[in-house]
PDB file of N, CA and C in Angstrom:
ATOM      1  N   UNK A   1       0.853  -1.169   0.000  1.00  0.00           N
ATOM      2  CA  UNK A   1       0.000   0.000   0.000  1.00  0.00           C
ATOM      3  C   UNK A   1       0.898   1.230   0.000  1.00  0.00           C
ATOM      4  N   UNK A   2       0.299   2.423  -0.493  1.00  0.00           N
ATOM      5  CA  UNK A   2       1.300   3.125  -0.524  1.00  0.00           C
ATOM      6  C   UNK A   2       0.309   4.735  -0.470  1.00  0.00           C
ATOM      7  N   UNK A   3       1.034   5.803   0.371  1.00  0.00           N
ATOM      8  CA  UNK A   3       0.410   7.079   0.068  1.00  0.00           C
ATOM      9  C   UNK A   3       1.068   7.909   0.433  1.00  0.00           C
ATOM     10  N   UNK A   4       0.360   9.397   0.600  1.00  0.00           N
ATOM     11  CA  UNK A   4       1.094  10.592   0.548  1.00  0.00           C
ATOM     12  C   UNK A   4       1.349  11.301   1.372  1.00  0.00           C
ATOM     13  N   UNK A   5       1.901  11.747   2.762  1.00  0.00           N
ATOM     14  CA  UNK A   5       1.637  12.391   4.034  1.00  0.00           C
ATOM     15  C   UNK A   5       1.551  13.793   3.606  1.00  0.00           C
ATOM     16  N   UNK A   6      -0.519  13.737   3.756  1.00  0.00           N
ATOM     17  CA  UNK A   6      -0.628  15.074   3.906  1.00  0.00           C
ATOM     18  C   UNK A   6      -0.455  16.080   5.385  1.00  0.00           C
ATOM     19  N   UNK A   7      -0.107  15.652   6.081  1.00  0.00           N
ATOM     20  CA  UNK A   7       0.120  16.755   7.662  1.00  0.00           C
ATOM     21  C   UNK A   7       0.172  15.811   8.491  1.00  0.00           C
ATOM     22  N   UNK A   8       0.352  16.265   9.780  1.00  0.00           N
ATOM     23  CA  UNK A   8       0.542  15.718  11.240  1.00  0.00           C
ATOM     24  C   UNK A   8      -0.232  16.663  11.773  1.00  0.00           C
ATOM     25  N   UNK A   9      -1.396  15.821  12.810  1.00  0.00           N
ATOM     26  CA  UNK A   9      -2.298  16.387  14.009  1.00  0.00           C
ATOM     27  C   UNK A   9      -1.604  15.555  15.082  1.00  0.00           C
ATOM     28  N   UNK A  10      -1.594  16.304  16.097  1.00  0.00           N
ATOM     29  CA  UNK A  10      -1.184  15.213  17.506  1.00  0.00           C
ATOM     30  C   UNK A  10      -0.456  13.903  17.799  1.00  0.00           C
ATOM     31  N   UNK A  11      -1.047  13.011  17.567  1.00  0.00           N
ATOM     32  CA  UNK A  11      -0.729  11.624  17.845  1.00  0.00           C
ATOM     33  C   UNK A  11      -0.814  10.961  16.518  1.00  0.00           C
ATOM     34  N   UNK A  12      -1.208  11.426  14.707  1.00  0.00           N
ATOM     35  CA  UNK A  12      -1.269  11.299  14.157  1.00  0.00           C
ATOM     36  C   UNK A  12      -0.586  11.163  12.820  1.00  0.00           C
ATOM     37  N   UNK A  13      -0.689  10.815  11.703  1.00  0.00           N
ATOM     38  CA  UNK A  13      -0.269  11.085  10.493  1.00  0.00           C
ATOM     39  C   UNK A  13      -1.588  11.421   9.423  1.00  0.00           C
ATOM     40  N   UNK A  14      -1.492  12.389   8.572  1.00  0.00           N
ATOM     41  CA  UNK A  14      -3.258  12.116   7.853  1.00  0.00           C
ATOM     42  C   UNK A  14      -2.306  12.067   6.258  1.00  0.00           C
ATOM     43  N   UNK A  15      -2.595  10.599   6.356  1.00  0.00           N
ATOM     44  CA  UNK A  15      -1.839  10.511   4.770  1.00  0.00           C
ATOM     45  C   UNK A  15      -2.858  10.014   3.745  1.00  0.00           C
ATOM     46  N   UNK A  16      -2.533  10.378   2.677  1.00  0.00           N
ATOM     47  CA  UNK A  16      -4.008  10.362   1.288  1.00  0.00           C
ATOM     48  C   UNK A  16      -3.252   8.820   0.953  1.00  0.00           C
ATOM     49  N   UNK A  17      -4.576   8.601   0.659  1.00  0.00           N
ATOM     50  CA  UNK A  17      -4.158   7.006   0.323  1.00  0.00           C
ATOM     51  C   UNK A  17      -5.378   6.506  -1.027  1.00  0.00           C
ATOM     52  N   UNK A  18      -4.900   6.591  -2.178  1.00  0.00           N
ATOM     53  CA  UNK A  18      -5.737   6.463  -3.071  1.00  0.00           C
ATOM     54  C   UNK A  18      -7.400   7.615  -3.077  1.00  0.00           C
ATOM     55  N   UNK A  19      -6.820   8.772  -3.084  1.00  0.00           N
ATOM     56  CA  UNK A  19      -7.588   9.950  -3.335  1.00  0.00           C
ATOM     57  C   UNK A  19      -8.434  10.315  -1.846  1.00  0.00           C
ATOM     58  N   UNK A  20      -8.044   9.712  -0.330  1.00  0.00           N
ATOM     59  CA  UNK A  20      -9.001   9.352   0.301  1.00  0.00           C
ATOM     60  C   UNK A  20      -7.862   9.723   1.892  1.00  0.00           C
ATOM     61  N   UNK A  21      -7.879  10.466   2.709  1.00  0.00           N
ATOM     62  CA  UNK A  21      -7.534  10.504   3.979  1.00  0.00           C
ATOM     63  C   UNK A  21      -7.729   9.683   5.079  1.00  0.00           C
ATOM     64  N   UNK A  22      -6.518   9.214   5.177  1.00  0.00           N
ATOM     65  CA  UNK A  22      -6.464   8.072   6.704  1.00  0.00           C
ATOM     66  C   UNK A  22      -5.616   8.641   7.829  1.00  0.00           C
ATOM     67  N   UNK A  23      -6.268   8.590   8.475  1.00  0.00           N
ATOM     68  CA  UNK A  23      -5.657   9.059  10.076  1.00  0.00           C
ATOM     69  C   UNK A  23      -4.454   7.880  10.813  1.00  0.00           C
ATOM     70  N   UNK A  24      -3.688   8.065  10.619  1.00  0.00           N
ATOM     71  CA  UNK A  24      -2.681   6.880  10.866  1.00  0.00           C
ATOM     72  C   UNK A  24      -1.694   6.957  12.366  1.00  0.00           C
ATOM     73  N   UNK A  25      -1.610   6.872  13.129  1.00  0.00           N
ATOM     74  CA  UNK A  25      -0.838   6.523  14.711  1.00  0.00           C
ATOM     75  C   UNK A  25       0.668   6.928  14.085  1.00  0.00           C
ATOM     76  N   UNK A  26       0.805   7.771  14.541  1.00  0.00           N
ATOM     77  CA  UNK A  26       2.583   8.213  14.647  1.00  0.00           C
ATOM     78  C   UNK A  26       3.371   7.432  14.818  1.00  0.00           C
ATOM     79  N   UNK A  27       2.811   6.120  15.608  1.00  0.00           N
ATOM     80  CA  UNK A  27       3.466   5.174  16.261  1.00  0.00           C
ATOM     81  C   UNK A  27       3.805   4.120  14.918  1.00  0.00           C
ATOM     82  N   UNK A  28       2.979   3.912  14.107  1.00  0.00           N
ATOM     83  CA  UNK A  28       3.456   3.559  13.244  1.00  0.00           C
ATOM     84  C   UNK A  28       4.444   3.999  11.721  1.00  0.00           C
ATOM     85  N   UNK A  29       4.916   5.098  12.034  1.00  0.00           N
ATOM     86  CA  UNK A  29       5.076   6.065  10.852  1.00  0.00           C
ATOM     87  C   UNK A  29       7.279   6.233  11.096  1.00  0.00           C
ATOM     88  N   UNK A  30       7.378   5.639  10.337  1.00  0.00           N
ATOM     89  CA  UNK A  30       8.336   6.052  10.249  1.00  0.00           C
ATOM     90  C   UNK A  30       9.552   7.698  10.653  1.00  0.00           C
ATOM     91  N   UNK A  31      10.032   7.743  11.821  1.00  0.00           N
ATOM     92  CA  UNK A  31      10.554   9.109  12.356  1.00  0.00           C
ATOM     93  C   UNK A  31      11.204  10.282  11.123  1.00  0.00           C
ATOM     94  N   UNK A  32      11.690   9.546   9.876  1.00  0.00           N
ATOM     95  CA  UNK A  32      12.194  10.399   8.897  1.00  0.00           C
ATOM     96  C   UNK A  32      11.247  10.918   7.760  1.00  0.00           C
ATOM     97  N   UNK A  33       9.500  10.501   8.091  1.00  0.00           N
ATOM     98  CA  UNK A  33       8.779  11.226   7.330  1.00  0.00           C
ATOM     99  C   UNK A  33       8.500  12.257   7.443  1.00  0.00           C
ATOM    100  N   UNK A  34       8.252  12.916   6.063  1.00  0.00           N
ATOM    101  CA  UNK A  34       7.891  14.483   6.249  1.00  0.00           C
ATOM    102  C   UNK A  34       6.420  14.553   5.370  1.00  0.00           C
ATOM    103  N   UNK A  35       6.130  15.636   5.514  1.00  0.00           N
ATOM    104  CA  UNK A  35       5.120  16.110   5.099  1.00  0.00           C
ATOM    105  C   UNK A  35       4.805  15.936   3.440  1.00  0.00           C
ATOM    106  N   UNK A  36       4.544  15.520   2.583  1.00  0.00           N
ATOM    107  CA  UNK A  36       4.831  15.602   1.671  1.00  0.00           C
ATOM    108  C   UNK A  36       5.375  14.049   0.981  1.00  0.00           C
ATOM    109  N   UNK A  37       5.866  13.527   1.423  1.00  0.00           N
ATOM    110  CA  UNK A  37       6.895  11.950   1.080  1.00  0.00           C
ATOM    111  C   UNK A  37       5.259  11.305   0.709  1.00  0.00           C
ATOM    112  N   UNK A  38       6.102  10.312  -0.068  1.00  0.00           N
ATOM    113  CA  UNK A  38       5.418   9.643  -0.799  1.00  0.00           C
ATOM    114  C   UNK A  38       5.848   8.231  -0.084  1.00  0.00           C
ATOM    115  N   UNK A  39       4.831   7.503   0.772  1.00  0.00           N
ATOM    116  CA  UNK A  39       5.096   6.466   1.908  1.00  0.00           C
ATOM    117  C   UNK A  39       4.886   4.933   1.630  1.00  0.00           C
ATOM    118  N   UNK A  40       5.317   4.004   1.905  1.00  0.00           N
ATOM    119  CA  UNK A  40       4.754   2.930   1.491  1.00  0.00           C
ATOM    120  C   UNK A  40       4.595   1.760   2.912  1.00  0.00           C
ATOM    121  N   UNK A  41       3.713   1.141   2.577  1.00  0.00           N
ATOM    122  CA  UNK A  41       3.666   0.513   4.130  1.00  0.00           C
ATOM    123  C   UNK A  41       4.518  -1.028   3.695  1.00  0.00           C
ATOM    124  N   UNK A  42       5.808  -1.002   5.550  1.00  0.00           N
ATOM    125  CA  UNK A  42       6.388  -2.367   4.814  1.00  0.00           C
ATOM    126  C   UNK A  42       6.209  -2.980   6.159  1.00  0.00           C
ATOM    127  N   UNK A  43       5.626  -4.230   6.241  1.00  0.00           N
ATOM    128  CA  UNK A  43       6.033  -5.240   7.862  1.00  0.00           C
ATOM    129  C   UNK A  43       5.154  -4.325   9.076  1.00  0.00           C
ATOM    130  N   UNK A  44       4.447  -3.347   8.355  1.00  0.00           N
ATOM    131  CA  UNK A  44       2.944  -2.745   9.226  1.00  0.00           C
ATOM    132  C   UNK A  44       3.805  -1.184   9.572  1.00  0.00           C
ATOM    133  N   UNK A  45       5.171  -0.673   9.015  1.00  0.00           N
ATOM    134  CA  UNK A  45       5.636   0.936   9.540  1.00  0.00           C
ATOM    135  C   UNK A  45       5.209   1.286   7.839  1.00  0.00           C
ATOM    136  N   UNK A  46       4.841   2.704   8.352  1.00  0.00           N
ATOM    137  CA  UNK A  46       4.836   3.445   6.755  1.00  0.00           C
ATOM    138  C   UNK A  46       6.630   3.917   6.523  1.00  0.00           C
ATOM    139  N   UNK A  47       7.024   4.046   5.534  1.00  0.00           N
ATOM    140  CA  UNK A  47       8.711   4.085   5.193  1.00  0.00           C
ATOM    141  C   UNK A  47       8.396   5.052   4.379  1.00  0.00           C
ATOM    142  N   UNK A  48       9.684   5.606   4.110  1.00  0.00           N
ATOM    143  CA  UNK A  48       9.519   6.974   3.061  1.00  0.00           C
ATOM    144  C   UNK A  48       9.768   6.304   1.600  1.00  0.00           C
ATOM    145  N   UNK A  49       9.278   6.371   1.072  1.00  0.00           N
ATOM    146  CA  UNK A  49       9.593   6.094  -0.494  1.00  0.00           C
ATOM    147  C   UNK A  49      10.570   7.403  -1.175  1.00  0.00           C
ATOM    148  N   UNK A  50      11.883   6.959  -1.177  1.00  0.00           N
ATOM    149  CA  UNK A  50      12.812   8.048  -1.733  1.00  0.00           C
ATOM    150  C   UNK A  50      12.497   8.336  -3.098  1.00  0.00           C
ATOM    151  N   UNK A  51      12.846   7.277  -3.869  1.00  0.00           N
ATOM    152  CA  UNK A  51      12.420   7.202  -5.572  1.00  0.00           C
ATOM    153  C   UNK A  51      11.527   7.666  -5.817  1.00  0.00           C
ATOM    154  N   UNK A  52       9.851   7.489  -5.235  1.00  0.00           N
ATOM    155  CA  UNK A  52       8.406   7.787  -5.635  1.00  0.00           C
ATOM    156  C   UNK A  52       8.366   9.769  -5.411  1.00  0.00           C
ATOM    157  N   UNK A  53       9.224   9.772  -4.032  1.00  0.00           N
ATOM    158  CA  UNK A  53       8.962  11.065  -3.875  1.00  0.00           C
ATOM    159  C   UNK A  53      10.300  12.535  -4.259  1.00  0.00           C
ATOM    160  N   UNK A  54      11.197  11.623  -4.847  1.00  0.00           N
ATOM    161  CA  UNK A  54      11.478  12.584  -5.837  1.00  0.00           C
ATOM    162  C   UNK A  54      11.332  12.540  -7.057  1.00  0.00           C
ATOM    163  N   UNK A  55      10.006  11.455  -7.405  1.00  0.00           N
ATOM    164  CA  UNK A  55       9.535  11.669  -8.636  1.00  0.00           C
ATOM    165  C   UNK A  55       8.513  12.877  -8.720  1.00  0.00           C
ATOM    166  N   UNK A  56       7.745  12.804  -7.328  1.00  0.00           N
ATOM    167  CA  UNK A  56       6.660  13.128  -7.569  1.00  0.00           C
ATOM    168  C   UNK A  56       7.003  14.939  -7.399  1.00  0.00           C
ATOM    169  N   UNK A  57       8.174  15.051  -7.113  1.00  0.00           N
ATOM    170  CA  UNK A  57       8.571  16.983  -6.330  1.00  0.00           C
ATOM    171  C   UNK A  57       9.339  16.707  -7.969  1.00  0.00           C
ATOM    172  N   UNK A  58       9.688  16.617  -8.858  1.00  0.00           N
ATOM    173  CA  UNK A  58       9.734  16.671 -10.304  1.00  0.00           C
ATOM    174  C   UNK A  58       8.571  17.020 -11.136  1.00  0.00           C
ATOM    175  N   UNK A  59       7.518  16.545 -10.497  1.00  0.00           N
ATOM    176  CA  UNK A  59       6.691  16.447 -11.324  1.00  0.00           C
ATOM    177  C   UNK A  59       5.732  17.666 -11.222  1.00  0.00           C
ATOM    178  N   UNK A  60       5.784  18.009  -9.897  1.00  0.00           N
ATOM    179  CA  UNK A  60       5.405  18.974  -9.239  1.00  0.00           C
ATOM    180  C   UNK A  60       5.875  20.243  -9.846  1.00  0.00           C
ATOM    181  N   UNK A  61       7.325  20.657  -9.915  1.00  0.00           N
ATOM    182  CA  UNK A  61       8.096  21.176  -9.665  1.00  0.00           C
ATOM    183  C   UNK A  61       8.145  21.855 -11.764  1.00  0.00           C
ATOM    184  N   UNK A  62       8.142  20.908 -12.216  1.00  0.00           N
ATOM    185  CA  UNK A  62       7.577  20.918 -13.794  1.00  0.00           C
ATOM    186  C   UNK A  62       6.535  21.795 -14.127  1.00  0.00           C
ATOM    187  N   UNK A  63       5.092  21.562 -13.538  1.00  0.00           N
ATOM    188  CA  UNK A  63       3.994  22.149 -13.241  1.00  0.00           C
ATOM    189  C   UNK A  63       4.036  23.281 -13.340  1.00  0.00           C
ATOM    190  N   UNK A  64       5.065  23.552 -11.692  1.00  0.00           N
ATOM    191  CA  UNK A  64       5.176  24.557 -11.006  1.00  0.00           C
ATOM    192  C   UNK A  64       5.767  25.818 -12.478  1.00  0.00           C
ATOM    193  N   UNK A  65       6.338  25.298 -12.877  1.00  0.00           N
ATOM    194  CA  UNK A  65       7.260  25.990 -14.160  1.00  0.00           C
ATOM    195  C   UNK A  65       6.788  26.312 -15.381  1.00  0.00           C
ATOM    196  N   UNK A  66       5.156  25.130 -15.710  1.00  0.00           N
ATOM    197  CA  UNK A  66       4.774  25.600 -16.902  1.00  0.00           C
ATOM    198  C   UNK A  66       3.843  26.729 -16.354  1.00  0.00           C
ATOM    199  N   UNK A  67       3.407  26.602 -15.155  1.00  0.00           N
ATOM    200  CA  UNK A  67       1.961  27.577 -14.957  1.00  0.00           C
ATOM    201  C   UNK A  67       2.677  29.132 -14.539  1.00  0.00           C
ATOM    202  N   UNK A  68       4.324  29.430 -14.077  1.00  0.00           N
ATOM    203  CA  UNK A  68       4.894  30.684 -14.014  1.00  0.00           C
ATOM    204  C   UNK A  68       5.640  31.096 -15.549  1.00  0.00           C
ATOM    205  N   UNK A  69       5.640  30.138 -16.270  1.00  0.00           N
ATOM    206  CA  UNK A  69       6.691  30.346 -17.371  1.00  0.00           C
ATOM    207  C   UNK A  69       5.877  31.870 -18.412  1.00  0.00           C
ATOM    208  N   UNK A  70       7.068  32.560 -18.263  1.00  0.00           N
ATOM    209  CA  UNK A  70       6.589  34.111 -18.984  1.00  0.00           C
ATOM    210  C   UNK A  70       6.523  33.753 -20.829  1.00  0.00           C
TER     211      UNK A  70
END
């Protein structure tokens, strides 16, 4: 399974997971996630997906460039 950490509330993680927000226990979340990472669940911890999520700040980041480009 795999998704996107949209923010941290409290004791939480609220990561999008196929277009859809799950409230996930900190306790399970890997300490080097950030906001933003693109996560995958391995052996029940969410892990950061390095590859997925500097695909996805590329892709972003592309976007970001056609919608300012003069």
């Amino acid at each position: 399974m795999q998704g996107i950490v949209d923010r941290f509330e409290g004791d939480y993680a609220i990561i999008e997971i196929d277009g859809k927000t799950r409230d996930v226990a900190k306790s399970i979340v890997n300490s080097s996630v950030k906001v933003g990472d693109v996560v995958t669940l391995v052996d029940g911890i969410w892990k950061p997906n390095l590859t997925e999520t500097e695909e996805r700040e590329k892709q972003i980041k592309h976007l970001m460039d056609d919608v300012w480009e003069d």
